[in-house]
PDB file of N, CA and C in Angstrom:
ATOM      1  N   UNK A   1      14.383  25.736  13.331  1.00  0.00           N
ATOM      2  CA  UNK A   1      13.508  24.923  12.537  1.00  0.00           C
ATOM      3  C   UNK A   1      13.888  23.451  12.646  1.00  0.00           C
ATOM      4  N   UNK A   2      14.630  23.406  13.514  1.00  0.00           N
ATOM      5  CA  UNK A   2      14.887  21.719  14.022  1.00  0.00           C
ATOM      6  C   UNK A   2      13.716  21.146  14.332  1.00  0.00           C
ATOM      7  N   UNK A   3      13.178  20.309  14.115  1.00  0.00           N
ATOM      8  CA  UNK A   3      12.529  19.160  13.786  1.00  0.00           C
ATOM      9  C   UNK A   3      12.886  17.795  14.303  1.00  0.00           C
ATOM     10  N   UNK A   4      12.144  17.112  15.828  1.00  0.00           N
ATOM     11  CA  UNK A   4      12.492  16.237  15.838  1.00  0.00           C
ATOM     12  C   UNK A   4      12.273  15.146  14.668  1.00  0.00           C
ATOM     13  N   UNK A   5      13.238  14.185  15.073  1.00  0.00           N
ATOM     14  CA  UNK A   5      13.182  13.166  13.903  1.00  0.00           C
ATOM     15  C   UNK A   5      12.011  12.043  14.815  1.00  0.00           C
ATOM     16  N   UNK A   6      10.971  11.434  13.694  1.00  0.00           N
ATOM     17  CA  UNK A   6      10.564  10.668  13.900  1.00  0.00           C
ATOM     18  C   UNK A   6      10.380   9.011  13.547  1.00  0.00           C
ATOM     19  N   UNK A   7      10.259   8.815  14.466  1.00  0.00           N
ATOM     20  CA  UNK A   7      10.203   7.208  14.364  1.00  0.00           C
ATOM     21  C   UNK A   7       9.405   6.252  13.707  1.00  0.00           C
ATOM     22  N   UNK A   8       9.656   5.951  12.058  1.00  0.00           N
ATOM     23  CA  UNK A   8       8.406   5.933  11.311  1.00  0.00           C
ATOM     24  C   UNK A   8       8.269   4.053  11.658  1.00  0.00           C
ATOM     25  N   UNK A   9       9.084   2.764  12.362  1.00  0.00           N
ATOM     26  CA  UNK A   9       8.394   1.642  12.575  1.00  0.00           C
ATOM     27  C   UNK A   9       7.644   2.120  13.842  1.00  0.00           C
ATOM     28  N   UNK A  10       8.011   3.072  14.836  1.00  0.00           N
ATOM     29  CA  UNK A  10       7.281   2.789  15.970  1.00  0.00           C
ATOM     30  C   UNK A  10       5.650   2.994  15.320  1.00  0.00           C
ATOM     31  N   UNK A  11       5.616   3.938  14.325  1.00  0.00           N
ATOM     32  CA  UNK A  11       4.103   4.053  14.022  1.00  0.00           C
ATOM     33  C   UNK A  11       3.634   3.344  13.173  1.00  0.00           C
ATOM     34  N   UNK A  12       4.485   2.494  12.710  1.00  0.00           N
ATOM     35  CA  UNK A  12       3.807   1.478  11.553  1.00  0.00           C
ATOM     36  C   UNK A  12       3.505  -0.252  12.443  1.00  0.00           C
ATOM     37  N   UNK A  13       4.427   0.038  13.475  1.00  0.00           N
ATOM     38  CA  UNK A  13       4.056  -0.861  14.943  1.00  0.00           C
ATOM     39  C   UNK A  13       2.398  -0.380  15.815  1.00  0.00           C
ATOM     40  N   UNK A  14       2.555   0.888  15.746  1.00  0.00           N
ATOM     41  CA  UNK A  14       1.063   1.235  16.296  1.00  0.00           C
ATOM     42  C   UNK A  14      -0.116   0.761  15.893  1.00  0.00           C
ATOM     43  N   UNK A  15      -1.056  -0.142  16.986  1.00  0.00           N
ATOM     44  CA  UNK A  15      -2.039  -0.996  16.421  1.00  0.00           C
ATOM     45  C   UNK A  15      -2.931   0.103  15.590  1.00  0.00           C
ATOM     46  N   UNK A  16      -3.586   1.389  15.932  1.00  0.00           N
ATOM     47  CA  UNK A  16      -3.987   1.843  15.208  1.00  0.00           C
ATOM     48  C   UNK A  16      -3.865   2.209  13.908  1.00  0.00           C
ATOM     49  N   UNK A  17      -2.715   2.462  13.101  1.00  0.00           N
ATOM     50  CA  UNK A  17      -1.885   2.204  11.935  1.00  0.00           C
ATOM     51  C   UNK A  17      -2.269   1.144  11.286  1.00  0.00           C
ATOM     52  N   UNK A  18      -1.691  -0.392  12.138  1.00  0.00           N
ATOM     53  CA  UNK A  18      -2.182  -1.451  11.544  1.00  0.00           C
ATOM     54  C   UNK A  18      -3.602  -1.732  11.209  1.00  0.00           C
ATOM     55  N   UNK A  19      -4.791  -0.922  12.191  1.00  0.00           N
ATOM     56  CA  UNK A  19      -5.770  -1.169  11.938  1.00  0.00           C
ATOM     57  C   UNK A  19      -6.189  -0.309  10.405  1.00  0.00           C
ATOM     58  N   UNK A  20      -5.986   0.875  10.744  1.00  0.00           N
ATOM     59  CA  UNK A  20      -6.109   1.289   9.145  1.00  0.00           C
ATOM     60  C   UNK A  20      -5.222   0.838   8.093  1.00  0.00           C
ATOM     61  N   UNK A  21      -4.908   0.416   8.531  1.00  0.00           N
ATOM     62  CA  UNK A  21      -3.759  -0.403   7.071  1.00  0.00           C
ATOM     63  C   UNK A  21      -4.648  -1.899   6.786  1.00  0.00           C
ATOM     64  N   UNK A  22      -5.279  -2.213   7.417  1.00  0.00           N
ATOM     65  CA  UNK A  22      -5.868  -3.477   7.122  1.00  0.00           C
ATOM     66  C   UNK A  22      -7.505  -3.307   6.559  1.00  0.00           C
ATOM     67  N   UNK A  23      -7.858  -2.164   7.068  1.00  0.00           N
ATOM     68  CA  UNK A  23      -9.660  -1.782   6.961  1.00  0.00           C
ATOM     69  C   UNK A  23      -9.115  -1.396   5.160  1.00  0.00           C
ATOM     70  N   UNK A  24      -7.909  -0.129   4.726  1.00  0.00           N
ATOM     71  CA  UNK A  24      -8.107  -0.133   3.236  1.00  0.00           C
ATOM     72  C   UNK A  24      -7.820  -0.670   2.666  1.00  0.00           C
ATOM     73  N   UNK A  25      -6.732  -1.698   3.088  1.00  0.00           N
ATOM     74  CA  UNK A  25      -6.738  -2.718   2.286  1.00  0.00           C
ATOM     75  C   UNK A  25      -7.483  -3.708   1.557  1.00  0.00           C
ATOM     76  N   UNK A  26      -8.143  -4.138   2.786  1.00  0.00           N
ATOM     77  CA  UNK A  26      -9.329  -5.413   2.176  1.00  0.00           C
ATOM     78  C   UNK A  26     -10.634  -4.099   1.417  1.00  0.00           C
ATOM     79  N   UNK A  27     -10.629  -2.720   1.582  1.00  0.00           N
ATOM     80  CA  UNK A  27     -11.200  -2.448   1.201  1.00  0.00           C
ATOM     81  C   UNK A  27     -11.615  -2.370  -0.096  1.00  0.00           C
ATOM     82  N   UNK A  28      -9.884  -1.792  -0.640  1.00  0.00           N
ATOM     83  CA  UNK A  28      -9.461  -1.524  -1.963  1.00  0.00           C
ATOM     84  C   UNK A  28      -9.800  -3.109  -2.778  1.00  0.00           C
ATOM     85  N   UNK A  29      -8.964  -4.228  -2.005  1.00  0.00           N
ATOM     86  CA  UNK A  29      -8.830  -5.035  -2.484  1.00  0.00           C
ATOM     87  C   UNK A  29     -10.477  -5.366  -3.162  1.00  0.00           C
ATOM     88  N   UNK A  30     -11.737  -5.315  -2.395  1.00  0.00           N
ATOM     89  CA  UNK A  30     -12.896  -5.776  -2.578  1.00  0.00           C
ATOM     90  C   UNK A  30     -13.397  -4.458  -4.215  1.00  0.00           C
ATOM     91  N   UNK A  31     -12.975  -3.983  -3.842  1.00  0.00           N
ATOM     92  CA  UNK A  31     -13.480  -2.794  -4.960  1.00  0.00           C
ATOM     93  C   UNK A  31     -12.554  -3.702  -6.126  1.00  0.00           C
ATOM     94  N   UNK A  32     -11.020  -3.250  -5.796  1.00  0.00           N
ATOM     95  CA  UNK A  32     -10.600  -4.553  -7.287  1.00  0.00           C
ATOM     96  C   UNK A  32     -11.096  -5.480  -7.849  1.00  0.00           C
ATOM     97  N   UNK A  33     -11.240  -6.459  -7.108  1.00  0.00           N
ATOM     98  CA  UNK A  33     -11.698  -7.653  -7.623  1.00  0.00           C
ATOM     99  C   UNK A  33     -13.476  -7.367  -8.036  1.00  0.00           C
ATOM    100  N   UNK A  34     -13.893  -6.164  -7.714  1.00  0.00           N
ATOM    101  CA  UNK A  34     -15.379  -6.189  -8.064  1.00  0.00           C
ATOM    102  C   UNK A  34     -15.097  -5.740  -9.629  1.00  0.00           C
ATOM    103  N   UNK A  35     -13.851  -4.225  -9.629  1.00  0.00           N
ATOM    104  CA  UNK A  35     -14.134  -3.849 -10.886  1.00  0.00           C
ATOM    105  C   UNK A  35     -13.752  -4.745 -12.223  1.00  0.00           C
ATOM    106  N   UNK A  36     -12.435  -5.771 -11.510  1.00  0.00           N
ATOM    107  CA  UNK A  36     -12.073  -6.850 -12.411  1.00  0.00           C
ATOM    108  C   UNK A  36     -13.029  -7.746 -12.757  1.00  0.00           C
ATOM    109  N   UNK A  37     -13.628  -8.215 -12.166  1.00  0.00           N
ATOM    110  CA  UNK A  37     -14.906  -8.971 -12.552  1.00  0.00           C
ATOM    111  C   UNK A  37     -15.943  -8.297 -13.549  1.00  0.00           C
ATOM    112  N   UNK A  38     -15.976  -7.120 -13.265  1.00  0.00           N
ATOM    113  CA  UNK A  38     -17.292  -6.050 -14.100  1.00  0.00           C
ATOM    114  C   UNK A  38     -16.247  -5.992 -15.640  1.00  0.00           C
ATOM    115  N   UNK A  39     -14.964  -5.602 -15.536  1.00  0.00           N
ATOM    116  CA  UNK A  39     -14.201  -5.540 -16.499  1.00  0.00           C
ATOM    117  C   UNK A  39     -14.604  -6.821 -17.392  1.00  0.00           C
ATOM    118  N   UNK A  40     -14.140  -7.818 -17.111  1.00  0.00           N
ATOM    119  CA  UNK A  40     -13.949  -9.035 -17.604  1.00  0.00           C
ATOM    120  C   UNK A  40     -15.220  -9.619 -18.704  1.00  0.00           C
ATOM    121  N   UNK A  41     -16.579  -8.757 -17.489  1.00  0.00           N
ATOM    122  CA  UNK A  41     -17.483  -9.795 -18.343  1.00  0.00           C
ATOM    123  C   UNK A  41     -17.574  -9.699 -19.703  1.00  0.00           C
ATOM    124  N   UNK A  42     -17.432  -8.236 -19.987  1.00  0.00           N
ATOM    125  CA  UNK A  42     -17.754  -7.390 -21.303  1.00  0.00           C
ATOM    126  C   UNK A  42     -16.768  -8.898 -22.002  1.00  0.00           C
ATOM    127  N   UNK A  43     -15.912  -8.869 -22.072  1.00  0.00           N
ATOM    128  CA  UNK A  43     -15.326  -9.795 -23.520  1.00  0.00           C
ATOM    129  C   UNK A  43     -15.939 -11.030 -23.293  1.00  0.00           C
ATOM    130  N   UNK A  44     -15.585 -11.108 -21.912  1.00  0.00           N
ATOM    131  CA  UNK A  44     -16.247 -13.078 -21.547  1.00  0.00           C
ATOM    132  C   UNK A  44     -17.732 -13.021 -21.987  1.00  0.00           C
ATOM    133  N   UNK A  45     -18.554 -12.130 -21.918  1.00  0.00           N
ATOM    134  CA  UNK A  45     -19.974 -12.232 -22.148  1.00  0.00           C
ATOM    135  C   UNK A  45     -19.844 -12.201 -24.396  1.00  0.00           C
ATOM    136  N   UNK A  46     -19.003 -10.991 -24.701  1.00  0.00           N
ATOM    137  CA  UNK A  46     -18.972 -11.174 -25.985  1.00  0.00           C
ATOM    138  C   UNK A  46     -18.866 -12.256 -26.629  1.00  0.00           C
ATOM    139  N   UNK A  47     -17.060 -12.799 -26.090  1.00  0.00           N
ATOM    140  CA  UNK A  47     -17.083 -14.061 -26.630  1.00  0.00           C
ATOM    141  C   UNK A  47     -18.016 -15.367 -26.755  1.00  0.00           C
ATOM    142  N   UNK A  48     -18.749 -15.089 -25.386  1.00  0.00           N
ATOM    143  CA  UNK A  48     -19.480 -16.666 -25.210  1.00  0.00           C
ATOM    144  C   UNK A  48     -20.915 -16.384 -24.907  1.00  0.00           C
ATOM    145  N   UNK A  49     -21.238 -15.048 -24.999  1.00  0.00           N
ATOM    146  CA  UNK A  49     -22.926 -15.138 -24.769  1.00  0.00           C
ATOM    147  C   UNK A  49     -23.504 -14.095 -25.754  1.00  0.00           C
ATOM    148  N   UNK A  50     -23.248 -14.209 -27.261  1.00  0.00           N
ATOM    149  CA  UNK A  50     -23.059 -13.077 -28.542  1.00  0.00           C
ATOM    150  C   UNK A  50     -24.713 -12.815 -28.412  1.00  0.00           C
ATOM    151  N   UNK A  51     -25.436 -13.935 -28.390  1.00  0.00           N
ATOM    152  CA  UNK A  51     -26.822 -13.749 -28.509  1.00  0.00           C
ATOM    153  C   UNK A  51     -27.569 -12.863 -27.339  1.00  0.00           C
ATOM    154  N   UNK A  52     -27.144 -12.784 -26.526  1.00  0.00           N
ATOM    155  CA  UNK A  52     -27.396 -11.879 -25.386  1.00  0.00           C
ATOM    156  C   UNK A  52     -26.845 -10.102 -26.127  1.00  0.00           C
ATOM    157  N   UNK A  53     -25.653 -10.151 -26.157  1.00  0.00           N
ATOM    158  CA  UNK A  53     -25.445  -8.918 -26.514  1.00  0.00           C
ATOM    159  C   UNK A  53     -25.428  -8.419 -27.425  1.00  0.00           C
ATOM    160  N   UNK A  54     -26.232  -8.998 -28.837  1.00  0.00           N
ATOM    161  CA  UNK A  54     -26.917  -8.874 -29.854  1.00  0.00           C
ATOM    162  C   UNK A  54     -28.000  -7.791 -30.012  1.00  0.00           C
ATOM    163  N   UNK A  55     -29.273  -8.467 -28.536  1.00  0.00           N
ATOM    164  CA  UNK A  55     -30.323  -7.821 -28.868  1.00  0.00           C
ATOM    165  C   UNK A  55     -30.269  -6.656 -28.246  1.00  0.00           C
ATOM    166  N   UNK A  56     -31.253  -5.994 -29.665  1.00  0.00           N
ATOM    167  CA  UNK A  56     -31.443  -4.579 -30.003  1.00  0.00           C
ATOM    168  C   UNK A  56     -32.347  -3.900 -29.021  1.00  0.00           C
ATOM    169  N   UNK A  57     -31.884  -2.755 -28.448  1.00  0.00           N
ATOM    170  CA  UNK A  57     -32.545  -2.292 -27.115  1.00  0.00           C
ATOM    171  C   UNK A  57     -33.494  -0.950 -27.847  1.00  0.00           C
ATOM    172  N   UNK A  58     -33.165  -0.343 -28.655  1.00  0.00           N
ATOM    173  CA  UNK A  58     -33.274   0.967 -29.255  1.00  0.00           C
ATOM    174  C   UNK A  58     -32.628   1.055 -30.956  1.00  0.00           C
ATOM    175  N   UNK A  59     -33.158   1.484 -31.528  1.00  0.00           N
ATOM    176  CA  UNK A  59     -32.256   1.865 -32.765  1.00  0.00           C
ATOM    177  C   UNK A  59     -30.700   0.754 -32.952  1.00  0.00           C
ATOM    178  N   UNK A  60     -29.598   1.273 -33.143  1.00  0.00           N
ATOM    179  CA  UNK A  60     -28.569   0.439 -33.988  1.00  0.00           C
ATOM    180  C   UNK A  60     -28.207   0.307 -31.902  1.00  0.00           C
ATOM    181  N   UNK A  61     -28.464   1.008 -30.801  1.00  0.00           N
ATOM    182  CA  UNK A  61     -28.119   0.171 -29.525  1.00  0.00           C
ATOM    183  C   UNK A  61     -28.261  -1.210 -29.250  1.00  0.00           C
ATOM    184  N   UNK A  62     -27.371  -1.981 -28.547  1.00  0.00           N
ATOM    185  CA  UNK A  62     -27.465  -3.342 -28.297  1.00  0.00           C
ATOM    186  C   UNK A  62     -27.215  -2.985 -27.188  1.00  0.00           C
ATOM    187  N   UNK A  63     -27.335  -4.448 -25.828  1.00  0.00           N
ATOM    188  CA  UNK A  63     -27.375  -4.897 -24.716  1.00  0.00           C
ATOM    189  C   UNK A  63     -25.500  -4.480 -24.939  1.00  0.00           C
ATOM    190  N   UNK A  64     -24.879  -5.164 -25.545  1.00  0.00           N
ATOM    191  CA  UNK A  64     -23.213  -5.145 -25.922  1.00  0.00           C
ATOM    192  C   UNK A  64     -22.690  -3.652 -25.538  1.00  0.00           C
ATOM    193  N   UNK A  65     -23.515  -3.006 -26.281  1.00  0.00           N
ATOM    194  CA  UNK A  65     -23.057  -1.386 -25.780  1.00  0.00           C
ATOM    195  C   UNK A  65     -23.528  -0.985 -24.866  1.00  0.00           C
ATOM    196  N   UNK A  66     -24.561  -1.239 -24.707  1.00  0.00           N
ATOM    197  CA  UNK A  66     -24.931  -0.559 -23.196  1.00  0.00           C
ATOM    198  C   UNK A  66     -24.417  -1.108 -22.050  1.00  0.00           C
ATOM    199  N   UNK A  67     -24.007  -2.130 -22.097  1.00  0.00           N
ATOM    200  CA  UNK A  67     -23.007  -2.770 -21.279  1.00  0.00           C
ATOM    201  C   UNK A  67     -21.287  -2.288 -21.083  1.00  0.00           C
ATOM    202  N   UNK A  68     -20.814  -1.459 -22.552  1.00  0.00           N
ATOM    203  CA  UNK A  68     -19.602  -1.642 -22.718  1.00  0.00           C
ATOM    204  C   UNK A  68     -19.844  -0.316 -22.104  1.00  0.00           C
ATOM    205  N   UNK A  69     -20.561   0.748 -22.252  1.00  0.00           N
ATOM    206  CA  UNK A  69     -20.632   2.221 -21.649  1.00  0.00           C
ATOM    207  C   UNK A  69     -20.975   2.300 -19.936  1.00  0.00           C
ATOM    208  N   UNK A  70     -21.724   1.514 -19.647  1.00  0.00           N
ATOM    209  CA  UNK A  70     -21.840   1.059 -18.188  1.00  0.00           C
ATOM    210  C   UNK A  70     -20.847   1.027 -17.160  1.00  0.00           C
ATOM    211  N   UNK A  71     -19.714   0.461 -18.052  1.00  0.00           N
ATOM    212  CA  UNK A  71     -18.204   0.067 -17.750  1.00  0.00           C
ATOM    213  C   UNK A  71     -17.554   1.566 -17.182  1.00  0.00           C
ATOM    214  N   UNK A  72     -17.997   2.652 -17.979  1.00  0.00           N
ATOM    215  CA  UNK A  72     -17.511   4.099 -17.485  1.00  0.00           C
ATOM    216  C   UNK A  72     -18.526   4.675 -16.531  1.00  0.00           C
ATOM    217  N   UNK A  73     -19.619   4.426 -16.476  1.00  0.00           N
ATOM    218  CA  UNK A  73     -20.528   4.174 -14.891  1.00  0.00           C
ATOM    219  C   UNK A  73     -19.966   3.683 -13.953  1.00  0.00           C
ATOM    220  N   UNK A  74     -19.805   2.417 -13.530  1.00  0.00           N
ATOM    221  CA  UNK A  74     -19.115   1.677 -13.021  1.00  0.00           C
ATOM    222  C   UNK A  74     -17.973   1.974 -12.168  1.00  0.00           C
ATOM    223  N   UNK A  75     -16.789   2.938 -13.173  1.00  0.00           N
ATOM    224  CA  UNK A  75     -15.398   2.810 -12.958  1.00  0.00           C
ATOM    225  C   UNK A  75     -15.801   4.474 -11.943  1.00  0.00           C
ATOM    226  N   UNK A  76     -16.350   5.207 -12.814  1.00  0.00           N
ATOM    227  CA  UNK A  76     -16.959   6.350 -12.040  1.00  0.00           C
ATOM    228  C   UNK A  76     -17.089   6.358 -10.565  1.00  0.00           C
ATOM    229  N   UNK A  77     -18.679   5.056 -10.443  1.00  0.00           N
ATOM    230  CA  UNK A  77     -19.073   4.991  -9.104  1.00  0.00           C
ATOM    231  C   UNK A  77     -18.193   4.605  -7.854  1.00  0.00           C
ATOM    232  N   UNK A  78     -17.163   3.933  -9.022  1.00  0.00           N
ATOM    233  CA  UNK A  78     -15.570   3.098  -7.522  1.00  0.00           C
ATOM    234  C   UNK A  78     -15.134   4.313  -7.324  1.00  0.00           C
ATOM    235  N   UNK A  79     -14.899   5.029  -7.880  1.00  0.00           N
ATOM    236  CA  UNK A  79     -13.926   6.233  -7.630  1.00  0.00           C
ATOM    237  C   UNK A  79     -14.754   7.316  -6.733  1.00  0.00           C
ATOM    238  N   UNK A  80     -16.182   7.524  -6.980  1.00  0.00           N
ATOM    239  CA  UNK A  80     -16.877   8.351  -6.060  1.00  0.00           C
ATOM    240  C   UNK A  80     -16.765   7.344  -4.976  1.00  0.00           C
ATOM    241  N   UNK A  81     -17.423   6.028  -4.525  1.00  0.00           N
ATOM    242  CA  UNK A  81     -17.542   5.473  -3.321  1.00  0.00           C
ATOM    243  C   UNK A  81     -15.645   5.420  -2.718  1.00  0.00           C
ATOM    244  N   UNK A  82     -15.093   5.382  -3.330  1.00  0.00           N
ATOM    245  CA  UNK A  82     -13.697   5.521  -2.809  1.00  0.00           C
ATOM    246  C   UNK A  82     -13.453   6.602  -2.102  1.00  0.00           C
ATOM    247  N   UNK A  83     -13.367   7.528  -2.935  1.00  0.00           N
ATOM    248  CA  UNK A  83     -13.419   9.020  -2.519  1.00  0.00           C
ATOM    249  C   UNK A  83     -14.105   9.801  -1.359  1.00  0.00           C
ATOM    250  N   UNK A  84     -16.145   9.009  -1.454  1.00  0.00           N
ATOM    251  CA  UNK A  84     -16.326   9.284   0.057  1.00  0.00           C
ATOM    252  C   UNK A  84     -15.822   8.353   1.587  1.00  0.00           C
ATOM    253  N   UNK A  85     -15.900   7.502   1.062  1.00  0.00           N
ATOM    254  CA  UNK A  85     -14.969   6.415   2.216  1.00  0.00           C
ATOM    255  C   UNK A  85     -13.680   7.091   2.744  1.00  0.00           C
ATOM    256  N   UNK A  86     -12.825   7.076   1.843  1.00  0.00           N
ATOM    257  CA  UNK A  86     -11.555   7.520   2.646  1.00  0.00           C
ATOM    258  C   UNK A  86     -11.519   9.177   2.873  1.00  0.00           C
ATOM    259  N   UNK A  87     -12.811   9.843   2.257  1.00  0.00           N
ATOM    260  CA  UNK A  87     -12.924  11.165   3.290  1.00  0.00           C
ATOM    261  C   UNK A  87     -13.154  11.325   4.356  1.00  0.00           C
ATOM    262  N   UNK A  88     -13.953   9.964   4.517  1.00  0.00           N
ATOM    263  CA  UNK A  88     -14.854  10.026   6.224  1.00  0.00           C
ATOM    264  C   UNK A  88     -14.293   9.513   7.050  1.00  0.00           C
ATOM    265  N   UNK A  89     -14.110   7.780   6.877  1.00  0.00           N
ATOM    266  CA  UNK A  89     -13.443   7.032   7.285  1.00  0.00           C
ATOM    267  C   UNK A  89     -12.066   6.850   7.563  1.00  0.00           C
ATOM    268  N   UNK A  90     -11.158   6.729   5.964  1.00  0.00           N
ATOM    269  CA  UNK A  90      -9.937   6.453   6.763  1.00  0.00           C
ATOM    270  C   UNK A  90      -8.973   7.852   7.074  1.00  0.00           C
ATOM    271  N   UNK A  91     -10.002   9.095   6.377  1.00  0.00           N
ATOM    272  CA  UNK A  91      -8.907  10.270   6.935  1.00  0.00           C
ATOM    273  C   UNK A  91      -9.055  10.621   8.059  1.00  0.00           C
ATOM    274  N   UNK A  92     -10.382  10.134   8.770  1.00  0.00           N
ATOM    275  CA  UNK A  92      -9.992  10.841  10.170  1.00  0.00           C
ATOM    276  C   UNK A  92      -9.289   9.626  11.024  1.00  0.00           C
ATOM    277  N   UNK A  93      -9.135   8.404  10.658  1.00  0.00           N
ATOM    278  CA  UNK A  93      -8.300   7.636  11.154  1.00  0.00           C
ATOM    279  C   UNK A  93      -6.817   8.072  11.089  1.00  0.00           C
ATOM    280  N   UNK A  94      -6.116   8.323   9.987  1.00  0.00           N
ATOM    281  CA  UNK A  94      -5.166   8.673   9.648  1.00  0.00           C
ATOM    282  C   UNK A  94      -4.604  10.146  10.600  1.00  0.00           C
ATOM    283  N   UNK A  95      -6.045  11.205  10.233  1.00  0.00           N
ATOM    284  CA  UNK A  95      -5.448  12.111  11.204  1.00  0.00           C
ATOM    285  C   UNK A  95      -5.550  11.886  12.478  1.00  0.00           C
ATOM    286  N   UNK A  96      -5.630  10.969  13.181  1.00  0.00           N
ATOM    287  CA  UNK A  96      -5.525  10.693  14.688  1.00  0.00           C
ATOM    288  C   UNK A  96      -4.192  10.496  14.875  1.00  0.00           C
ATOM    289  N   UNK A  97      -3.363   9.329  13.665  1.00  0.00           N
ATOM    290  CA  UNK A  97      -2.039   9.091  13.851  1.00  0.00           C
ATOM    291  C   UNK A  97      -1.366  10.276  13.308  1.00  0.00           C
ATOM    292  N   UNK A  98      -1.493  11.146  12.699  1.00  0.00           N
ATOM    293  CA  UNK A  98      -0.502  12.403  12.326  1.00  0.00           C
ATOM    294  C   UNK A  98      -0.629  13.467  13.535  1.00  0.00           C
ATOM    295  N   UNK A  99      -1.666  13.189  14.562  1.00  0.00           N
ATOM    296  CA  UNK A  99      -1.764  14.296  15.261  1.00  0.00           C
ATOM    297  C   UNK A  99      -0.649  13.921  16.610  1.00  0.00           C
ATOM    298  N   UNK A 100      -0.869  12.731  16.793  1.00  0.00           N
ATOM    299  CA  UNK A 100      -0.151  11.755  17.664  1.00  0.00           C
ATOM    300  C   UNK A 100       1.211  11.447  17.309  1.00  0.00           C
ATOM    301  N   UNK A 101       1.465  11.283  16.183  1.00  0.00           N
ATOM    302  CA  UNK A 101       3.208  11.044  15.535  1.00  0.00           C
ATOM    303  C   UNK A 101       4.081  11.680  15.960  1.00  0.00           C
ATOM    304  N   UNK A 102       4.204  12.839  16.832  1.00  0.00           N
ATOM    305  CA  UNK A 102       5.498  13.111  17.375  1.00  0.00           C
ATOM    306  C   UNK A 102       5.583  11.739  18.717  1.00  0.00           C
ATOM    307  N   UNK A 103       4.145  11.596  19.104  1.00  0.00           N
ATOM    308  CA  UNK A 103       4.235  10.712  20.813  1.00  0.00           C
ATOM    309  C   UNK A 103       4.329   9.723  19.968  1.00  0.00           C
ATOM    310  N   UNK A 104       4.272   8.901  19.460  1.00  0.00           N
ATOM    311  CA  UNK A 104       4.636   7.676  18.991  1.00  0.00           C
ATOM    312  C   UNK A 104       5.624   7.086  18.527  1.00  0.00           C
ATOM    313  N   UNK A 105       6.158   8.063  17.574  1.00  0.00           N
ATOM    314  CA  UNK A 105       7.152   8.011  17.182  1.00  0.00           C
ATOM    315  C   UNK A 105       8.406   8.569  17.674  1.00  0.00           C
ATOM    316  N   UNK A 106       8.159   9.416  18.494  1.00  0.00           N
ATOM    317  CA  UNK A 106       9.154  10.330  19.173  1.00  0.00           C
ATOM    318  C   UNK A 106      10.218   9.201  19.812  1.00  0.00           C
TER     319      UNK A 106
END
């Protein structure tokens, strides 16, 4: 059950590696800064735009709540679009380098 040992910079040297290391990155990163922004408005809009999230959409509903529940829409849809992305995309990238990691790293 010996097991060569592998060479984990030669594969973190492998441009393909680097390329998926850079595609989820800026990926993730763009989803962050989207959900931080979606996060944010809810108070920034409370604090400074009350009259907006005042009016009454339905019964005791406001724009304020339907906004603040949206927020679990939202956080939902990152996590589904995440989820199909790196099913399609970066796992079969990934499994190219696990199939290859003994030659690369070897």
């Amino acid at each position: 059950m010996a097991s060569k040992a592998i060479n984990w910079a030669a594969i973190d040297a492998d441009p393909r590696f680097q390329r998926l290391h850079a595609k989820k990155t800026s990926f993730l990163m763009g989803l962050m800064i989207f959900s931080v922004v979606y996060y944010f408005l809810l108070p920034i809009g409370a604090a400074y735009f009350q009259d907006i999230y005042k009016i009454k959409v339905f019964g005791p509903v406001n724009v304020g709540l339907l906004f603040a529940l949206s927020e679990f829409i939202v956080a939902w849809s990152i996590a589904f679009y995440y989820s199909k992305k790196a099913n399609t995309e970066f796992d079969e990238m990934a499994a190219e380098l696990v199939r290859e990691a003994e030659r690369i790293g070897g």
